[in-house]
C-alpha atoms as a PDB file:
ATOM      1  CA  UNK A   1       4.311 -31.185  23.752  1.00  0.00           C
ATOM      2  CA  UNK A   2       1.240 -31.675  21.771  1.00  0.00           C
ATOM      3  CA  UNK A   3      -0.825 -29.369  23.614  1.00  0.00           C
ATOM      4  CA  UNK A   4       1.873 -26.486  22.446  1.00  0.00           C
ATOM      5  CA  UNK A   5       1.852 -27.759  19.114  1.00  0.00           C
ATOM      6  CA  UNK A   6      -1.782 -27.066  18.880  1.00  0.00           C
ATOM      7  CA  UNK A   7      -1.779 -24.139  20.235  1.00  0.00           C
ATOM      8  CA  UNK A   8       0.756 -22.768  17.825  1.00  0.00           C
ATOM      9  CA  UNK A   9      -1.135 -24.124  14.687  1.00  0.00           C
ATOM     10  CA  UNK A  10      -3.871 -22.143  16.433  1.00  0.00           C
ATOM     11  CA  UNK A  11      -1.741 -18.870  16.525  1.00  0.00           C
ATOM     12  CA  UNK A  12      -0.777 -19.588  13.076  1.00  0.00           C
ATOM     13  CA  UNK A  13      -4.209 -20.717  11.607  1.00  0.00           C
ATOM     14  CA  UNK A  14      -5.213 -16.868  12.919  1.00  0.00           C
ATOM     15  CA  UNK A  15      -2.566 -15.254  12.182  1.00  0.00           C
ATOM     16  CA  UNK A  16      -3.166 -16.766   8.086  1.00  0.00           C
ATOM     17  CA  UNK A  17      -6.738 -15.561   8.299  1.00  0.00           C
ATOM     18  CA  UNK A  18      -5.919 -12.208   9.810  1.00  0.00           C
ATOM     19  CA  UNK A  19      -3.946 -11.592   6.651  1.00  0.00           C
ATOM     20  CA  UNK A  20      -6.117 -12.961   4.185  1.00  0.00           C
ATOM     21  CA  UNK A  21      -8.840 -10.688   5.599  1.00  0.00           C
ATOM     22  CA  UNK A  22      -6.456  -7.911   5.546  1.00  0.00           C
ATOM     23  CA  UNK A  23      -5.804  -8.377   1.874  1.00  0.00           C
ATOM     24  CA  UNK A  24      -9.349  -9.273   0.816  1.00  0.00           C
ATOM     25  CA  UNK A  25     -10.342  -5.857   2.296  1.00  0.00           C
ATOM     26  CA  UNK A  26      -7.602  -4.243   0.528  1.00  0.00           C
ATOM     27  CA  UNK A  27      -9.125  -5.958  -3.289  1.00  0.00           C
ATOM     28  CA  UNK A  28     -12.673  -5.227  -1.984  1.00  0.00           C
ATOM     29  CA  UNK A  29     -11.745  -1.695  -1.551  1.00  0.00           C
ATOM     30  CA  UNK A  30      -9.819  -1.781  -4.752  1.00  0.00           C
ATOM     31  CA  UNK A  31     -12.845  -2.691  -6.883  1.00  0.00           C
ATOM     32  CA  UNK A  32     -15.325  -1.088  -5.623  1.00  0.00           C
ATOM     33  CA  UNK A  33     -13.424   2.434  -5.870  1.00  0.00           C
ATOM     34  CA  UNK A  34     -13.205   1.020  -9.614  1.00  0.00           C
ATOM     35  CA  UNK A  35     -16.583   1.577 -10.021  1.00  0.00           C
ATOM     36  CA  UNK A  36     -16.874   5.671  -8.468  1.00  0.00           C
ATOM     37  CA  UNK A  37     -13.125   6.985  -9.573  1.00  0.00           C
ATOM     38  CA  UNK A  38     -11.070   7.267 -11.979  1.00  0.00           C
ATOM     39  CA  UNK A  39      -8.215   3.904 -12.811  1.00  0.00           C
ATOM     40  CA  UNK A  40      -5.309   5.948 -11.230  1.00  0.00           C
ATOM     41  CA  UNK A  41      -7.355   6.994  -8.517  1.00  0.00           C
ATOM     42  CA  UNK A  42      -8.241   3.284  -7.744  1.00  0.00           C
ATOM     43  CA  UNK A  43      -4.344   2.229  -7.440  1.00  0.00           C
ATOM     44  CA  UNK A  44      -3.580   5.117  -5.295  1.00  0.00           C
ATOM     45  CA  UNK A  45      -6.165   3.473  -2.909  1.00  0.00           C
ATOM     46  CA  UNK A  46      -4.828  -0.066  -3.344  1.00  0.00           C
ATOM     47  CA  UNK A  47      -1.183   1.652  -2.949  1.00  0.00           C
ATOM     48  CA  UNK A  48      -2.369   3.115   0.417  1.00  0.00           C
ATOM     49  CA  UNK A  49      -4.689   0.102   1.586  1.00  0.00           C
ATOM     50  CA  UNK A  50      -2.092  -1.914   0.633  1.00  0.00           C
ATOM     51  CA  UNK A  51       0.955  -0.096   2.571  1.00  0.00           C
ATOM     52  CA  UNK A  52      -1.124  -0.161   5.013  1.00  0.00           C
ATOM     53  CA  UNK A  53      -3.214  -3.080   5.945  1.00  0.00           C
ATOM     54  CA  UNK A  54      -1.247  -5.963   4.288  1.00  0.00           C
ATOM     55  CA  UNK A  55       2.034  -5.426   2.341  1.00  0.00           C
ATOM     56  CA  UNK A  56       4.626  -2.247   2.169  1.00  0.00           C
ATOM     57  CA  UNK A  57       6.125  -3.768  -0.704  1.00  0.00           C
ATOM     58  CA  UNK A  58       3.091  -3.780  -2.470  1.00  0.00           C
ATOM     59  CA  UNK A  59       2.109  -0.487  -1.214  1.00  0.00           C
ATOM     60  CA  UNK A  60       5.343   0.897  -2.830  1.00  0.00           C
ATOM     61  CA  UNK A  61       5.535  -1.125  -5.941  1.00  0.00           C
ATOM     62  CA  UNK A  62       1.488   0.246  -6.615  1.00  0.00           C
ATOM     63  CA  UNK A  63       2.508   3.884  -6.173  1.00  0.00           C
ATOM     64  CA  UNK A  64       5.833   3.416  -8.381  1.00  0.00           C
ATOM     65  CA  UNK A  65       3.447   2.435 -10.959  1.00  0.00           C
ATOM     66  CA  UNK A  66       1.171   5.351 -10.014  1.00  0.00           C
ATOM     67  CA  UNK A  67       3.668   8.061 -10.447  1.00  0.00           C
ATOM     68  CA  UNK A  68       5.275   6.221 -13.642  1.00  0.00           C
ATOM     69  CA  UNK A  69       1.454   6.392 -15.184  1.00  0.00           C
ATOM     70  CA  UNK A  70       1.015  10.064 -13.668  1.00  0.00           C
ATOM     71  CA  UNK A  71       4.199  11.596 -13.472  1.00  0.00           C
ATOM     72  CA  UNK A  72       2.476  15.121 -12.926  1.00  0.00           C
ATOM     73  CA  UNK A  73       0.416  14.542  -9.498  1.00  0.00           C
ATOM     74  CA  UNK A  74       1.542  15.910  -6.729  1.00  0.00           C
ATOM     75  CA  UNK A  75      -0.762  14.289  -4.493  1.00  0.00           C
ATOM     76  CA  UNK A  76       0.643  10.526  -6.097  1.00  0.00           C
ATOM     77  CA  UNK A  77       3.984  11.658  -5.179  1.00  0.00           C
ATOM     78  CA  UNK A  78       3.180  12.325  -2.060  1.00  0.00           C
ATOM     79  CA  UNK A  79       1.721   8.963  -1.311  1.00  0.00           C
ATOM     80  CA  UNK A  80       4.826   7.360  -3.003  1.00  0.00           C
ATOM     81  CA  UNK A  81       6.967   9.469  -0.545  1.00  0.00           C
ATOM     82  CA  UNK A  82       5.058   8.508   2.519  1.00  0.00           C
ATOM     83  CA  UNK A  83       4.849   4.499   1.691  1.00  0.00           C
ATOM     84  CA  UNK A  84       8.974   4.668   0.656  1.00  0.00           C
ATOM     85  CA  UNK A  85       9.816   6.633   3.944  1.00  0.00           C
ATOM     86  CA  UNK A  86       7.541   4.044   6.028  1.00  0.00           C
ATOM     87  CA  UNK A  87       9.885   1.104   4.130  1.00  0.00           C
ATOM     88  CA  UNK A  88      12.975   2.939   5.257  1.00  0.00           C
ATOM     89  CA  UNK A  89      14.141   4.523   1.824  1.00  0.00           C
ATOM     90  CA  UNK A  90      14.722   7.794   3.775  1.00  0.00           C
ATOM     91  CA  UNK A  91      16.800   9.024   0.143  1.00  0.00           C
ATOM     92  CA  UNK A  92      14.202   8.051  -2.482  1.00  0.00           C
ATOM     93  CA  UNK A  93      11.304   8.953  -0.485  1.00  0.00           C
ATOM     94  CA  UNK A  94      13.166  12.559  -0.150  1.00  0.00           C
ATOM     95  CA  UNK A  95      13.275  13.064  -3.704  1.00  0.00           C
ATOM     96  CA  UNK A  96       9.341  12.085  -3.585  1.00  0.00           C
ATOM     97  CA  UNK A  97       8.282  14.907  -1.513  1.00  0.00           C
ATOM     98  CA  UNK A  98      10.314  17.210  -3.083  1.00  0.00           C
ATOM     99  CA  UNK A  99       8.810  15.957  -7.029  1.00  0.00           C
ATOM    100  CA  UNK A 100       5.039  16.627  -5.162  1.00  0.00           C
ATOM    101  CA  UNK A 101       6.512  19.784  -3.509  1.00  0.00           C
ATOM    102  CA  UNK A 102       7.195  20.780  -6.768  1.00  0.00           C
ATOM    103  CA  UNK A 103       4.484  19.864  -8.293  1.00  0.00           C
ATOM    104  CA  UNK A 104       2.490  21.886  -5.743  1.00  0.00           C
ATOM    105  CA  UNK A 105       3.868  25.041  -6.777  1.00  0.00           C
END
C-alpha cells in the first residue's frame, strides 16, 4: 500500500536525478570542450557523451549534424556509424563506416 507507493516515488525520484546528472555532465562536458577545441570538435563530444550517458537519439541526431557540417571527416563518420549501429540502424550505419573507410584512404 502506501509504504510501496513511497518506495516507488523513491525509485523514481532517483531514477529522475540519475538522468539529470547524466545529462548535466553531458552539457558540462559540452562547454567546457567549447573553450579548448574547435565547434565541430565540441558536438562530436556531445554526440558521443550524449549516445552514451543520456540519449541515443540525441547522440545520433548530434553526429547527423556533424557529418552534414563536415562531410569530409572520417573520424565523424565513424562516430555517426558507431552511435546508428548502437540504435539498431544496422543499413545506415553500414554506409557510415564505409563513407569514413573511404575517407581514410
Amino acid at each position: 500500500g502506501l509504504l510501496r507507493e513511497k518506495m516507488f516515488a523513491a525509485e523514481t525520484n532517483v531514477e529522475a536525478e540519475r538522468e539529470m546528472r547524466a545529462i548535466s555532465e553531458a552539457a558540462d562536458a559540452f562547454y567546457s570542450s567549447l573553450e579548448t577545441t574547435s565547434l565541430l570538435e565540441a558536438l562530436a563530444g556531445l554526440a558521443r557523451n550524449a549516445g552514451v550517458s543520456h540519449s541515443l537519439g540525441d547522440g545520433i541526431a548530434s553526429a547527423s549534424l556533424l557529418v552534414d557540417l563536415s562531410p569530409n571527416n572520417c573520424a565523424f563518420w565513424n562516430i555517426y556509424g558507431l552511435l546508428l549501429e548502437a540504435g539498431g540502424y544496422f543499413s545506415k550505419a553500414f554506409e557510415a563506416f564505409t563513407r569514413s573507410e573511404q575517407l581514410a584512404l
